[in-house]
Protein backbone atom coordinates (compact mmCIF):
# COMPACT_ATOMS: atom_id res chain seq x y z
CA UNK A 1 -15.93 -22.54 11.79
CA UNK A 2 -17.56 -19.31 12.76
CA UNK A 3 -20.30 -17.50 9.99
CA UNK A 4 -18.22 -14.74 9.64
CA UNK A 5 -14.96 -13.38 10.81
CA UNK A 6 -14.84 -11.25 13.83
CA UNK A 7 -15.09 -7.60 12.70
CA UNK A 8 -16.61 -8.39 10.01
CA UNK A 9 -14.02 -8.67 7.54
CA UNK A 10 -10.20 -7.15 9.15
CA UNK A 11 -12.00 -5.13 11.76
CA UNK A 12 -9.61 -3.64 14.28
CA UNK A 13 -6.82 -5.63 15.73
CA UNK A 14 -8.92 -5.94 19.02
CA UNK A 15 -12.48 -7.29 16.94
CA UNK A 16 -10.18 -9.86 15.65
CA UNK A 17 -8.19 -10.79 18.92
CA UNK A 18 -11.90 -10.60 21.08
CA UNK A 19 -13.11 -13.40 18.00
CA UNK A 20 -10.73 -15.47 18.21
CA UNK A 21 -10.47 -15.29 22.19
CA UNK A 22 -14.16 -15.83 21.71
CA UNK A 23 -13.66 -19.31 20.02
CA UNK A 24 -10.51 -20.53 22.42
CA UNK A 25 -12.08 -19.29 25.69
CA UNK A 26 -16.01 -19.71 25.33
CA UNK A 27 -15.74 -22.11 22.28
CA UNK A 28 -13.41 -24.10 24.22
CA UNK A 29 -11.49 -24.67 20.98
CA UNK A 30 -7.61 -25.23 21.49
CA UNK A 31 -5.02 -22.19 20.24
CA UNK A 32 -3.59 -24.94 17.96
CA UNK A 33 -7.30 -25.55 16.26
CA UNK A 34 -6.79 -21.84 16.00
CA UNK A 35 -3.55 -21.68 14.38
CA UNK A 36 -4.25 -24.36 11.95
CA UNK A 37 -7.96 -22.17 11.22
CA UNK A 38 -6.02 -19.46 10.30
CA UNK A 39 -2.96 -20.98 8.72
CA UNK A 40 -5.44 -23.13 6.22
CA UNK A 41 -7.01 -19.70 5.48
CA UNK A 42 -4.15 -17.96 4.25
CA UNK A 43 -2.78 -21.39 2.27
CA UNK A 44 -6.41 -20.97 0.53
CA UNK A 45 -5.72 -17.45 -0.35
CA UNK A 46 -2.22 -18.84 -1.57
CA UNK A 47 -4.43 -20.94 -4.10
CA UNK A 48 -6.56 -18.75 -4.85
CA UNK A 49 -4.16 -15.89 -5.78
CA UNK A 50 -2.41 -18.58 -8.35
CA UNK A 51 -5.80 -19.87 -10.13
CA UNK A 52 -6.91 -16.18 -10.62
CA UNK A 53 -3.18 -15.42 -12.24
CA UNK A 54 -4.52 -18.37 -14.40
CA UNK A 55 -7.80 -17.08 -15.09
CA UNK A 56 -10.71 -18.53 -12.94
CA UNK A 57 -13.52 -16.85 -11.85
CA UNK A 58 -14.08 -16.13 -8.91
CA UNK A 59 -17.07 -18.73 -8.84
CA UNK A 60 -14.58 -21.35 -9.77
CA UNK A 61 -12.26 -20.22 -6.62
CA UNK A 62 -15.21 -20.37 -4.13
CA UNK A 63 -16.05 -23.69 -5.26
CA UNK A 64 -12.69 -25.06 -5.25
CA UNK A 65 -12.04 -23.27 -1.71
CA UNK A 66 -15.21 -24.72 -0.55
CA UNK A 67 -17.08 -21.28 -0.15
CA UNK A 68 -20.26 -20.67 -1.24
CA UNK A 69 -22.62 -17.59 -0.57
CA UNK A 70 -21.46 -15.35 2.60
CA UNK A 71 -17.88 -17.12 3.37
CA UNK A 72 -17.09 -16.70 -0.67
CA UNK A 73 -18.39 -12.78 -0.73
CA UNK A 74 -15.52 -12.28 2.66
CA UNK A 75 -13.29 -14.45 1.20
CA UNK A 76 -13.24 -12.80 -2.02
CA UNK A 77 -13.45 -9.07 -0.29
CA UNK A 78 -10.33 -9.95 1.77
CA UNK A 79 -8.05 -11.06 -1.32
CA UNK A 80 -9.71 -7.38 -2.56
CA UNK A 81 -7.26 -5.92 0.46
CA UNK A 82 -4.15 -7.81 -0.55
CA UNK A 83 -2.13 -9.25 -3.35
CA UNK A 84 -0.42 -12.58 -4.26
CA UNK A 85 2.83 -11.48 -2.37
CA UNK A 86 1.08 -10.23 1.08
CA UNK A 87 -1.19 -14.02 1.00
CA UNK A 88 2.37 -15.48 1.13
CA UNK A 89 3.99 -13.13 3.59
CA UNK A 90 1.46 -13.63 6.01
CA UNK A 91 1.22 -17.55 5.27
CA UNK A 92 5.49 -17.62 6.16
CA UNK A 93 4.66 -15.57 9.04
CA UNK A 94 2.06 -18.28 10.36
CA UNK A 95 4.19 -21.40 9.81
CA UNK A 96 7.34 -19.39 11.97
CA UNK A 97 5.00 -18.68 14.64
CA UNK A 98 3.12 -22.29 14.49
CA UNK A 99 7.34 -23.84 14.74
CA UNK A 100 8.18 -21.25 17.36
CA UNK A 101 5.23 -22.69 20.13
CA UNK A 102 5.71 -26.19 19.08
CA UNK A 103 9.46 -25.59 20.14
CA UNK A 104 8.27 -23.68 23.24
CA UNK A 105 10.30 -20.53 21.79
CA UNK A 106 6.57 -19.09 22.11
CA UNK A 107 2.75 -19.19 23.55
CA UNK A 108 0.34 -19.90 20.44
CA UNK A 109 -2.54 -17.75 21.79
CA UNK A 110 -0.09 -14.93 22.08
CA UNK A 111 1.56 -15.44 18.53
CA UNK A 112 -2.37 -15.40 17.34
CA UNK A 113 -3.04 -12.47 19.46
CA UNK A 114 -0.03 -10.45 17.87
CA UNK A 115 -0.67 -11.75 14.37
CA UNK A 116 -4.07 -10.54 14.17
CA UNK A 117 -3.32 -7.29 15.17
CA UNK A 118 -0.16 -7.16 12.81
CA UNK A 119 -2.77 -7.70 10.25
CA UNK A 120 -5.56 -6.04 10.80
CA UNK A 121 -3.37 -2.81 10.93
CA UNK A 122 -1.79 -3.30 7.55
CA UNK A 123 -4.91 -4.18 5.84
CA UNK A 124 -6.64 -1.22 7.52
CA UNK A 125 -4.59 0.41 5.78
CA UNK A 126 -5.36 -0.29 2.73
């Protein structure tokens, strides 16, 4: 698991697509490994969302996420960029594209390729 995410936290689509082709080509880690990086990501912002709506700190989110120091600071700056609905959204989007390469409806690399840049341009946004 890299230190950071590429572009520092949502940088442009293309920070985020060079990382990850970073980790699949040079890393020699599989799209898959990818897909379930990302996907686990997005359930832990899933979690997250609902223990804050209960009322834990975000010290007691890091340590149930398994974050500590830099990872928890990113983690916590990229729920700053979206809310409980948007963690979801992108979460449902995952899964679809993770079903759509296992049923060869898709390539995973490419469904990576255009999620990142899907999200990096609507949390630029922001």
């Amino acid at each position: 698991m890299p230190q950071e995410m590429p572009g520092e936290m949502w940088g442009g689509g293309g920070e985020l697509i060079e990382g990850m082709h970073e980790m699949i080509d040079l890393g020699g880690q599989p799209p898959i490994l990818m897909a379930y990086f990302v996907s686990d990501l997005f359930r832990k912002f899933r979690l997250a969302f609902a223990m804050r709506q209960s009322g834990a700190s975000d010290m007691a989110i890091g340590k149930a996420m398994k974050l500590w120091g830099p990872r928890q600071q990113l983690f916590m700056r990229a729920m700053g960029k979206m809310n409980e609905h948007d963690a979801l959204r992108w979460f449902e989007r995952l899964l679809v594209s993770d079903s759509h390469a296992k049923s060869g409806l898709a390539d995973m690399t490419r469904n990576l390729e255009c999620f990142a840049a899907e999200l990096a341009d609507e949390l630029n946004a922001v």
